[in-house]
Protein backbone atom coordinates (compact mmCIF):
# COMPACT_ATOMS: atom_id res chain seq x y z
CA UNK A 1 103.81 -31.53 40.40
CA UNK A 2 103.29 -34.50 42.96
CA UNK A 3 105.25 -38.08 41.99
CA UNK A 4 101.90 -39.63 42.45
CA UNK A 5 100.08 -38.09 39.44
CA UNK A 6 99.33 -40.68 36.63
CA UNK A 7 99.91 -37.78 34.14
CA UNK A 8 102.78 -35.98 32.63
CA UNK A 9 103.07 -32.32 32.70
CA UNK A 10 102.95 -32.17 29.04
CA UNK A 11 99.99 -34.32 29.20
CA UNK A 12 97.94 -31.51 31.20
CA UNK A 13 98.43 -28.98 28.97
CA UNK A 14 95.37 -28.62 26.70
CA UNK A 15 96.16 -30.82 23.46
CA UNK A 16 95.36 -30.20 20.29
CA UNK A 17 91.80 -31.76 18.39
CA UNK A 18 92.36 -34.93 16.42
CA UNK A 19 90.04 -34.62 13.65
CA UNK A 20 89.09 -37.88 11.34
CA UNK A 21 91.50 -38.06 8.33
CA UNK A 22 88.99 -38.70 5.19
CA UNK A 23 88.98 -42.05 4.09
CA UNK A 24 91.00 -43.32 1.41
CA UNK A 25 88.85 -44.10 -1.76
CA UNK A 26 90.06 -47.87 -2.54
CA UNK A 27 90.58 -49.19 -6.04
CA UNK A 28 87.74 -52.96 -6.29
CA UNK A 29 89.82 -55.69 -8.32
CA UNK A 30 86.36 -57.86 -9.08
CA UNK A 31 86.41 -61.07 -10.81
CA UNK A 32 83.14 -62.45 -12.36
CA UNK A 33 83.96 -66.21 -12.98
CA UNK A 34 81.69 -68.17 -15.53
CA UNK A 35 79.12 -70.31 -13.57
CA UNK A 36 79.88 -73.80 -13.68
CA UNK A 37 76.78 -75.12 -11.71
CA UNK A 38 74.06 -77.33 -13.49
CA UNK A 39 72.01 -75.09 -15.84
CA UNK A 40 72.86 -71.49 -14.21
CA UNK A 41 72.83 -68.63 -16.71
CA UNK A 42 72.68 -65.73 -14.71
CA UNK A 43 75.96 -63.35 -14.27
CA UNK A 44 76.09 -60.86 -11.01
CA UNK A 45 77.12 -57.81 -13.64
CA UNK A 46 75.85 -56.43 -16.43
CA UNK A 47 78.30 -54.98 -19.16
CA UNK A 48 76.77 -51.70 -18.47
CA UNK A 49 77.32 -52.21 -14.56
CA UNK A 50 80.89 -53.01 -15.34
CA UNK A 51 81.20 -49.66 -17.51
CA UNK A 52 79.78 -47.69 -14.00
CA UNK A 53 82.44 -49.71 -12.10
CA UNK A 54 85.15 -48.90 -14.68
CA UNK A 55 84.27 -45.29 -14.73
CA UNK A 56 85.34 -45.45 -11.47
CA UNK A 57 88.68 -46.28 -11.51
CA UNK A 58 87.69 -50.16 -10.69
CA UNK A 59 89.51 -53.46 -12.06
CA UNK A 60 87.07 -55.89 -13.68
CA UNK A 61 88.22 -59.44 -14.85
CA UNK A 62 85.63 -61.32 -17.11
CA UNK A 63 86.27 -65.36 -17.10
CA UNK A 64 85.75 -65.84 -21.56
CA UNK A 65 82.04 -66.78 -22.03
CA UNK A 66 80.72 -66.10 -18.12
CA UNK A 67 77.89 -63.79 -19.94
CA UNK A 68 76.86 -66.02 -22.78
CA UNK A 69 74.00 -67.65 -20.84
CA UNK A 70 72.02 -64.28 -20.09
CA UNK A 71 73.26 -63.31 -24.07
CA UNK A 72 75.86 -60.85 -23.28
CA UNK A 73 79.14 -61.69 -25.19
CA UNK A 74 83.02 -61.19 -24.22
CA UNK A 75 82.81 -58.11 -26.47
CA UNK A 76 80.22 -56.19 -24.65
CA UNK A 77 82.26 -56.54 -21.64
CA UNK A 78 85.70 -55.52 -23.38
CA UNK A 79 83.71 -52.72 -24.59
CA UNK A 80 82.91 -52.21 -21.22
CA UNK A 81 86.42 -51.59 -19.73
CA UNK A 82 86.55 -54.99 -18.39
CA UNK A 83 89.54 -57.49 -18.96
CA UNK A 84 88.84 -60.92 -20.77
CA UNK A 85 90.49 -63.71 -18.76
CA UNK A 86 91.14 -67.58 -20.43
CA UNK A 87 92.30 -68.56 -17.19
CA UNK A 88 89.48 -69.43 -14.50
CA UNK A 89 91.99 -68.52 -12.09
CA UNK A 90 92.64 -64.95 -12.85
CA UNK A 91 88.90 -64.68 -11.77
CA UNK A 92 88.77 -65.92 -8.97
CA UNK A 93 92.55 -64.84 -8.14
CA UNK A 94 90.68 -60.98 -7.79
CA UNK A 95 90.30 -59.30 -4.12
CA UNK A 96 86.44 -59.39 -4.38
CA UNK A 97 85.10 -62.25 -6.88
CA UNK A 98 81.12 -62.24 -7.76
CA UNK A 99 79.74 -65.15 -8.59
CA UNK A 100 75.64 -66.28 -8.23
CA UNK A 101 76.24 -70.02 -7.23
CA UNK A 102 78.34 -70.55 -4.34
CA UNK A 103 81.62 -71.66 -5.55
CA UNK A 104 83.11 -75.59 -5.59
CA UNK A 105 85.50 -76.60 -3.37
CA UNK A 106 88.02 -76.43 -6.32
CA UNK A 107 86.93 -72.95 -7.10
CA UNK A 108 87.87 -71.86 -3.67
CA UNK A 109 91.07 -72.99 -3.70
CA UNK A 110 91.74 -70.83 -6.87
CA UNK A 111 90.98 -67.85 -4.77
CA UNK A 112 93.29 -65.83 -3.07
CA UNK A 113 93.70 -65.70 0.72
CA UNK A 114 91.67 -63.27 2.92
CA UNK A 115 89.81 -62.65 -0.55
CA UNK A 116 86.01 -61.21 -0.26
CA UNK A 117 83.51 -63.45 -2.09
CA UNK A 118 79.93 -62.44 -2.51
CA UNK A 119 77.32 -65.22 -4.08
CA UNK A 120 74.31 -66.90 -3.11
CA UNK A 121 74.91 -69.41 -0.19
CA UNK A 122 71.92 -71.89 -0.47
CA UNK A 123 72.85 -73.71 3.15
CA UNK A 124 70.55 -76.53 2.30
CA UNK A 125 72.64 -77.84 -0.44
CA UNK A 126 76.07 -76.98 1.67
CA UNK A 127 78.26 -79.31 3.26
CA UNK A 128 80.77 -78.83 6.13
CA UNK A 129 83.43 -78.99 3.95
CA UNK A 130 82.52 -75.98 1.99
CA UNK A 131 82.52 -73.77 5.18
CA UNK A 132 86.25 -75.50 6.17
CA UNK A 133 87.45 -74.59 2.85
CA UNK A 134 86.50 -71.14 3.68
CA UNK A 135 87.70 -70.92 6.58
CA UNK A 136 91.11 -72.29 5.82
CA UNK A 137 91.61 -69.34 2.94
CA UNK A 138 90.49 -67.00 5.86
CA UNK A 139 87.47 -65.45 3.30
CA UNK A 140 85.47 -62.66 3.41
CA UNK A 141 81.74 -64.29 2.33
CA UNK A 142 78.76 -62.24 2.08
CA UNK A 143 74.97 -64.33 1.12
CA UNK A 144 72.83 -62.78 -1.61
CA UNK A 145 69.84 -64.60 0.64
CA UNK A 146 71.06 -63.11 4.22
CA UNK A 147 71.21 -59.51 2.67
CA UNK A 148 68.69 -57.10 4.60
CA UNK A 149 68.38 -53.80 3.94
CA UNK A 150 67.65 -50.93 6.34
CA UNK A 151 63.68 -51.29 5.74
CA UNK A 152 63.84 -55.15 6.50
CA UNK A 153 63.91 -56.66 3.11
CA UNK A 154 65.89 -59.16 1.53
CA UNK A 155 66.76 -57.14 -1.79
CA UNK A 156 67.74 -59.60 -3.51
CA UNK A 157 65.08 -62.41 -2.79
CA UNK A 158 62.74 -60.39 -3.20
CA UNK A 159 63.87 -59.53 -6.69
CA UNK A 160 63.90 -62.58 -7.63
CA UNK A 161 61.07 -63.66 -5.94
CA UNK A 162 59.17 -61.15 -8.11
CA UNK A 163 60.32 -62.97 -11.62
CA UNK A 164 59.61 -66.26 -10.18
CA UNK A 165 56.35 -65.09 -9.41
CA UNK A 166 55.42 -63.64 -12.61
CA UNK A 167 57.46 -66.80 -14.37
CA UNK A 168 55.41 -69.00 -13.03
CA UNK A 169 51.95 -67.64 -14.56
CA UNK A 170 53.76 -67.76 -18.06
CA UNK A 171 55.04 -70.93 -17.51
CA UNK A 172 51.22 -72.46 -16.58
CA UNK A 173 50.13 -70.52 -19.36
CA UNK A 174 52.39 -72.38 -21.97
CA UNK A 175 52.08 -75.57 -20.50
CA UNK A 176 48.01 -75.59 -20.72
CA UNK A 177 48.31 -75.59 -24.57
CA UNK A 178 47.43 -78.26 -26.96
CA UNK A 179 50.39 -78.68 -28.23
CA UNK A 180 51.95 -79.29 -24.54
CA UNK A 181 49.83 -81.96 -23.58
CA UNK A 182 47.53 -79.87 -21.50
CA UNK A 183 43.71 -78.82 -21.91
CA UNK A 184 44.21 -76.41 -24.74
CA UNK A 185 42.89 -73.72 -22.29
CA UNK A 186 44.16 -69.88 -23.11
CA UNK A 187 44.64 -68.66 -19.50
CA UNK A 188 43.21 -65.03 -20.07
CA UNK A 189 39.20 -63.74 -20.12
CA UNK A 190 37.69 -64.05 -23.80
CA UNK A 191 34.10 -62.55 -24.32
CA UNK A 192 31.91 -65.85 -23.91
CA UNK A 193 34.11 -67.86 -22.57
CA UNK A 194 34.19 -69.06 -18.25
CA UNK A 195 38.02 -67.32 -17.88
CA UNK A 196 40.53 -70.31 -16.48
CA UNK A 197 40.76 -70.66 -12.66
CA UNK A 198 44.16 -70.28 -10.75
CA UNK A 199 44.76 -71.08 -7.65
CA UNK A 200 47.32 -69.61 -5.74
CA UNK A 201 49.20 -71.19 -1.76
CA UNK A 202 51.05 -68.36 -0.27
CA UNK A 203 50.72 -64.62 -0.31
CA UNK A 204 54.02 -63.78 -0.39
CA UNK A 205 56.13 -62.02 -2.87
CA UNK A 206 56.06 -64.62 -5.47
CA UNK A 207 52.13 -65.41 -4.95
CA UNK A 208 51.68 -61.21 -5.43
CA UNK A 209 53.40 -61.61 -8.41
CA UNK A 210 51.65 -64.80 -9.63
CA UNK A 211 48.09 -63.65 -9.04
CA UNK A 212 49.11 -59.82 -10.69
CA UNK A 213 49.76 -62.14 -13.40
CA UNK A 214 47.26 -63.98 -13.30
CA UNK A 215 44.54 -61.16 -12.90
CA UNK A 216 45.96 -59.03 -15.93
CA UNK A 217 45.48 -61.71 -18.32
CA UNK A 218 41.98 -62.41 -16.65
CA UNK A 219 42.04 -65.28 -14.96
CA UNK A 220 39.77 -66.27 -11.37
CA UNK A 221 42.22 -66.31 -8.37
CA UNK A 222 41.94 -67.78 -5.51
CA UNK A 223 44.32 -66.90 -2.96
CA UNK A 224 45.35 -69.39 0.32
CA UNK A 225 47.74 -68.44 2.94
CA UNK A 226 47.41 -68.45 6.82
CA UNK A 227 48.63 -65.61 7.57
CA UNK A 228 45.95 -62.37 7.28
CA UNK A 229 48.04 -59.97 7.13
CA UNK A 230 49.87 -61.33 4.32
CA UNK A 231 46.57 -61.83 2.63
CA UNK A 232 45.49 -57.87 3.48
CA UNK A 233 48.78 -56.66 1.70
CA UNK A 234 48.14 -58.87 -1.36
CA UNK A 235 44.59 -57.42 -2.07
CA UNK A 236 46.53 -53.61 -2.29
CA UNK A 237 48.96 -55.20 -3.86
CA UNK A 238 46.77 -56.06 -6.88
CA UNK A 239 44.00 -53.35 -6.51
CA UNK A 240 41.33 -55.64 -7.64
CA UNK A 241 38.87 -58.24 -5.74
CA UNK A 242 40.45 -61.22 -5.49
CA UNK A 243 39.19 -64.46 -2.94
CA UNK A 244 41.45 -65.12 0.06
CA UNK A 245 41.29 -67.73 2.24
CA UNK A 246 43.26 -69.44 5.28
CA UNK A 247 44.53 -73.02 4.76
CA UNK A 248 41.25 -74.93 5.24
CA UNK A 249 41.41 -78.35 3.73
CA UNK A 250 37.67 -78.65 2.85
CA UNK A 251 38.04 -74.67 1.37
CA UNK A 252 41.00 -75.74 -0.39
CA UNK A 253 40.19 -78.90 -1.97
CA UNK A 254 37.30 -77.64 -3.25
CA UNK A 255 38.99 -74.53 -5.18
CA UNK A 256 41.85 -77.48 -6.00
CA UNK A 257 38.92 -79.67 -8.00
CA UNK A 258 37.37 -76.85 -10.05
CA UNK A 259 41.11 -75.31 -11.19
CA UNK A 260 43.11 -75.32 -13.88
CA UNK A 261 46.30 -73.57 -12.09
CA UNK A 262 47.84 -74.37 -9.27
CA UNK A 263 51.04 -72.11 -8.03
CA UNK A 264 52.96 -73.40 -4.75
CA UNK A 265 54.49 -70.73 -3.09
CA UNK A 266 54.23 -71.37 0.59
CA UNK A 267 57.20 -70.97 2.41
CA UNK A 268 58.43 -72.66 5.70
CA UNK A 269 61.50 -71.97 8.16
CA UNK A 270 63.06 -75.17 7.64
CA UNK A 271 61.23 -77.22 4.95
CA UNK A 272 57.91 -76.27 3.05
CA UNK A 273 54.99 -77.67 4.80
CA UNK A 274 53.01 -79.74 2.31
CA UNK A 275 49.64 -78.69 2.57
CA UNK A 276 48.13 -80.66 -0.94
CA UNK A 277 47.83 -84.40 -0.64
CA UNK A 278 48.33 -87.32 -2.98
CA UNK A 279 44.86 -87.64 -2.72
CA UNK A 280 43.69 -83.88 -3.26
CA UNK A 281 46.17 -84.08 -6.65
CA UNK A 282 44.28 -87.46 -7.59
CA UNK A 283 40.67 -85.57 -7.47
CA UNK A 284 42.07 -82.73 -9.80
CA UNK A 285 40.78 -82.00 -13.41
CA UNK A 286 42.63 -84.09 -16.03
CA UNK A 287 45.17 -81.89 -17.72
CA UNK A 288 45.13 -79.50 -14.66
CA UNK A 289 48.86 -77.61 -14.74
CA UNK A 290 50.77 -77.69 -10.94
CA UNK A 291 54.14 -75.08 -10.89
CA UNK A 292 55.56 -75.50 -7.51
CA UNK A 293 58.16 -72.54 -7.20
CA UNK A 294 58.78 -73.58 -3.26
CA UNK A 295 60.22 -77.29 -4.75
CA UNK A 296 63.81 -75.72 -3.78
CA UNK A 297 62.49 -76.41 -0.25
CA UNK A 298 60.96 -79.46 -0.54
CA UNK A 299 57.79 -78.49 -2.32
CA UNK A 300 54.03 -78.16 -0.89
CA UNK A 301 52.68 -80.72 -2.87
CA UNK A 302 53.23 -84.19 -1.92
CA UNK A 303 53.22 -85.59 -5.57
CA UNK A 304 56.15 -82.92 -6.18
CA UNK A 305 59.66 -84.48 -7.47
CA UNK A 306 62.19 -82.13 -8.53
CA UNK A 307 63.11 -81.66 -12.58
CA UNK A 308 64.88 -79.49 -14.45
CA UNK A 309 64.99 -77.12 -17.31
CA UNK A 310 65.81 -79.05 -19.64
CA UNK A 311 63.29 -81.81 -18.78
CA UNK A 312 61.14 -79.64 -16.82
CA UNK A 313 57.74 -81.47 -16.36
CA UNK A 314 56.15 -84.94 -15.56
CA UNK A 315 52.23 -86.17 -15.40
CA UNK A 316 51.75 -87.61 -12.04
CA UNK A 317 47.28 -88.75 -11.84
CA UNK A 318 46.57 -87.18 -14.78
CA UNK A 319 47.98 -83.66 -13.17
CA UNK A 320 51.21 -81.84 -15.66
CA UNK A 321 53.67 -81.12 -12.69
CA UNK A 322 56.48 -78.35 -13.17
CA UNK A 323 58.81 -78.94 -10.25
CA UNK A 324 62.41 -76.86 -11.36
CA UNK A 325 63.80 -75.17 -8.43
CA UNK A 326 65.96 -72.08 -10.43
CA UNK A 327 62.70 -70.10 -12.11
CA UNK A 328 64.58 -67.26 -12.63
CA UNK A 329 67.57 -69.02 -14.21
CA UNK A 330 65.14 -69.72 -17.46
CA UNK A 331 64.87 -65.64 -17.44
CA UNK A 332 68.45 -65.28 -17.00
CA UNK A 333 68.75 -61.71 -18.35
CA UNK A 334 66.13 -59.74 -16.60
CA UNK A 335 67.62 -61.74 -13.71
CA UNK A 336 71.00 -60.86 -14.57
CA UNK A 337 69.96 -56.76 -15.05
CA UNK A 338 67.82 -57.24 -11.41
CA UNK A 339 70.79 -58.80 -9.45
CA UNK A 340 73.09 -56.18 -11.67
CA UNK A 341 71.26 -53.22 -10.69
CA UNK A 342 71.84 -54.20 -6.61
CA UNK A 343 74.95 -55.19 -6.40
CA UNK A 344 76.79 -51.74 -8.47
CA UNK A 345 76.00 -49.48 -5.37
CA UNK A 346 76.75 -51.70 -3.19
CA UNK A 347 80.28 -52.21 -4.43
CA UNK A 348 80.69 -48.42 -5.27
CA UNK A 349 80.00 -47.93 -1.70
CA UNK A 350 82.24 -50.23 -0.40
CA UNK A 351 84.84 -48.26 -2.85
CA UNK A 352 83.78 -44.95 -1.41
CA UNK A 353 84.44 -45.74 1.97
CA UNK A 354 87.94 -46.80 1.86
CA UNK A 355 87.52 -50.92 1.47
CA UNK A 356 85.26 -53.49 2.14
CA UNK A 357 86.16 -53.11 6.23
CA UNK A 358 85.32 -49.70 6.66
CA UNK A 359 82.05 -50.24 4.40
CA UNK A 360 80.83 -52.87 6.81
CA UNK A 361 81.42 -51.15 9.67
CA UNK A 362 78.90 -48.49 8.60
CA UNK A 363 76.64 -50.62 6.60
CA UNK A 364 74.30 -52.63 8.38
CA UNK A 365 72.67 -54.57 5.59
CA UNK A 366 76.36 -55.84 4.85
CA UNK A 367 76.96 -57.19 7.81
CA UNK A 368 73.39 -58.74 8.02
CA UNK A 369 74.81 -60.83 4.74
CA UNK A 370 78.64 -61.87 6.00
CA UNK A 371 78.21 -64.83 7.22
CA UNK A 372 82.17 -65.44 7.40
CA UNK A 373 84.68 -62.51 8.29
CA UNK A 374 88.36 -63.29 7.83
CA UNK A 375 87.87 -67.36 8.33
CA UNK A 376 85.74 -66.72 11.61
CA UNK A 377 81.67 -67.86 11.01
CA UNK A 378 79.63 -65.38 11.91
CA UNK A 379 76.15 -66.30 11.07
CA UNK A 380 74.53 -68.48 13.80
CA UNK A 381 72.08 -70.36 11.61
CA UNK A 382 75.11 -71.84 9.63
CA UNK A 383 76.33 -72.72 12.60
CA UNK A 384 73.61 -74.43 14.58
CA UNK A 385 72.99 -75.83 11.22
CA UNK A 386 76.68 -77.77 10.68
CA UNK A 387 77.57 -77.32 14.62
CA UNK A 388 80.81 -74.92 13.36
CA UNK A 389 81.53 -72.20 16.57
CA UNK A 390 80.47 -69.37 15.23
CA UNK A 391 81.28 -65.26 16.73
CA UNK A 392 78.83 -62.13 16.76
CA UNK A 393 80.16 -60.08 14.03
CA UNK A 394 79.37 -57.04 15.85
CA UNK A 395 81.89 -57.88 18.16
CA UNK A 396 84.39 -58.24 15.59
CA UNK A 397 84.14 -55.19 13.33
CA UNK A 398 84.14 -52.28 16.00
């Protein structure tokens, strides 16, 4: 054998096939704080999500009262398998803690370092500081909003989308009675009687939902959205004729003067355009309801201010105006059971693949939702957004 080869003898000889080792099934320690944020009700996990997780061979901490808002008690989740924590820091203080706000800056320091935490991110109520704080505790974060599965949806916007959509119909419906100031109109189709008029901006999942609504209890929709192919979809969607239009002012004030319904569901990249003027609100029928579900971005109505649920409308030109940016928070428990039912296999499949690492290496729609890995930004909106350097996470989970 020559000096100059690079290899070893022993290295020649044909060498035996490594095969992959299976991967080691890991044990999920979750923690499911209560929310603390200004009327949230919703909790990520169901009692009966918590009895799938327990059945297999996961941890689950339960902060004392975290389900009361969507009704479940401490019991149910006892029952469960889950523990019952006093202490708001032995929830957060789990490997992976759930929560559906993002947390405070206090709640992240009860966390533990290098700890996963999935929530909702909401960038357009973040500050800097929130992402430092992060970044100092070297988290794990993964967005509700920023997950995408493998057929291009965001599961769970969509989801919630859908109730906010549906919400919004009932909550029109209830606010055109008598007895809550409005016209004393039934929004549904009675023999002899002109059925109400709804008007709905924005075909997308929450206008689908809103004019399904809207057409099973028999109302006239009207349907405005620029975008045609949006507008195609929605007429499958709802299997029954329903008039669509592009944005045209003259189209749309029109349809706006002879309502009594208005849904706002446009949505724009960074804020919602507002595509109803003072002025178009001013030559609306008296008593005529307005639910603008995009007011979380800024609204599409210029007469919209935001309000909550506990003081959820105002009268602004004789219009009733329902401006509260959490819909689904007033349903909390089908919200709860719909954010529930998305998150178990996802954390079951983190489980089954040996940790959350290995899971986001092979899952794509995780890794669309991490928008920090270890301390280290990875999601380039956040950081054009808050100018925070920021690194492709496929370059850091190989």
């Amino acid at each position: 054998m020559s000096s100059l080869s690079p290899f070893t003898k022993e290295q020649l000889i044909p060498q035996p096939e490594m095969l992959e080792i299976s991967k080691q099934k890991g044990e999920l320690y979750i923690g499911l704080p209560k929310e603390t944020h200004f009327e949230e009700k919703r909790i990520s996990l169901t009692p009966d999500a918590v009895s799938a997780l327990v059945a297999h061979g996961h941890r689950v901490v339960v902060e004392t009262g975290a389900g009361e808002g969507a009704n479940y008690s401490d019991n149910e989740y006892s029952e469960a398998g889950a523990k019952i924590s006093y202490d708001v820091k032995e929830a957060f203080g789990c490997n992976i803690v759930l929560k559906v706000e993002p947390p405070s800056l206090d709640e992240i320091e009860y966390m533990h370092p290098q700890a996963v935490l999935i929530s909702a991110l909401q960038l357009k109520t973040q500050e800097k500081k929130y992402f430092e704080a992060l970044a100092k505790k070297r988290i794990t974060a993964i967005a509700f909003d920023y997950i995408k599965d493998e057929h291009g949806v965001f599961p769970v916007v969509k989801s919630l989308s859908e109730i906010a959509g549906f919400a919004s119909m009932h909550i029109a419906a209830e606010l055109m009675t008598t007895s809550n100031g409005g016209n004393g109109l039934l929004l549904g189709n009675i023999g002899g009687v002109p059925p109400s008029s709804v008007v709905i901006l924005g075909a997308g999942t929450v206008g689908e939902f809103a004019a399904k609504a809207a057409i099973g209890l028999g109302a006239r929709v009207k349907v405005f959205d620029n975008s045609i192919t949006k507008l195609r979809r929605l007429q499958q969607f709802v299997q029954s004729p329903v008039y669509t239009s592009t944005v045209q002012p003259k189209a749309l004030q029109k349809a706006l003067m002879r309502c009594d319904v208005v849904i706002g569901a446009i949505r724009g990249k960074d804020r919602t355009p507002i595509v109803v003027t003072e002025e178009m609100v001013e030559n609306m029928k008296e008593g005529a309801v307005i639910v603008d579900v995009s007011i979380d971005r800024g609204g599409c109505f210029e007469s919209s201010k935001v309000t909550t649920h506990s003081k959820p409308t105002f009268t602004e030109h004789g219009v009733i105006h329902y401006c509260v940016p959490n819909i689904p928070s007033r349903y909390a428990r089908t919200a709860s059971v719909s954010i529930s039912n998305i998150f178990t296999p996802y954390l079951l499949n983190i489980a089954e693949e040996g940790g959350f690492e290995n899971a986001a290496r092979f899952d794509k729609s995780l890794r669309n939702g991490m928008y920090f890995y270890h301390g280290i930004l990875t999601n380039k909106t956040v950081a054009d957004w808050f100018d925070i350097p920021y690194r492709d996470i496929n370059l850091l989970i190989i």
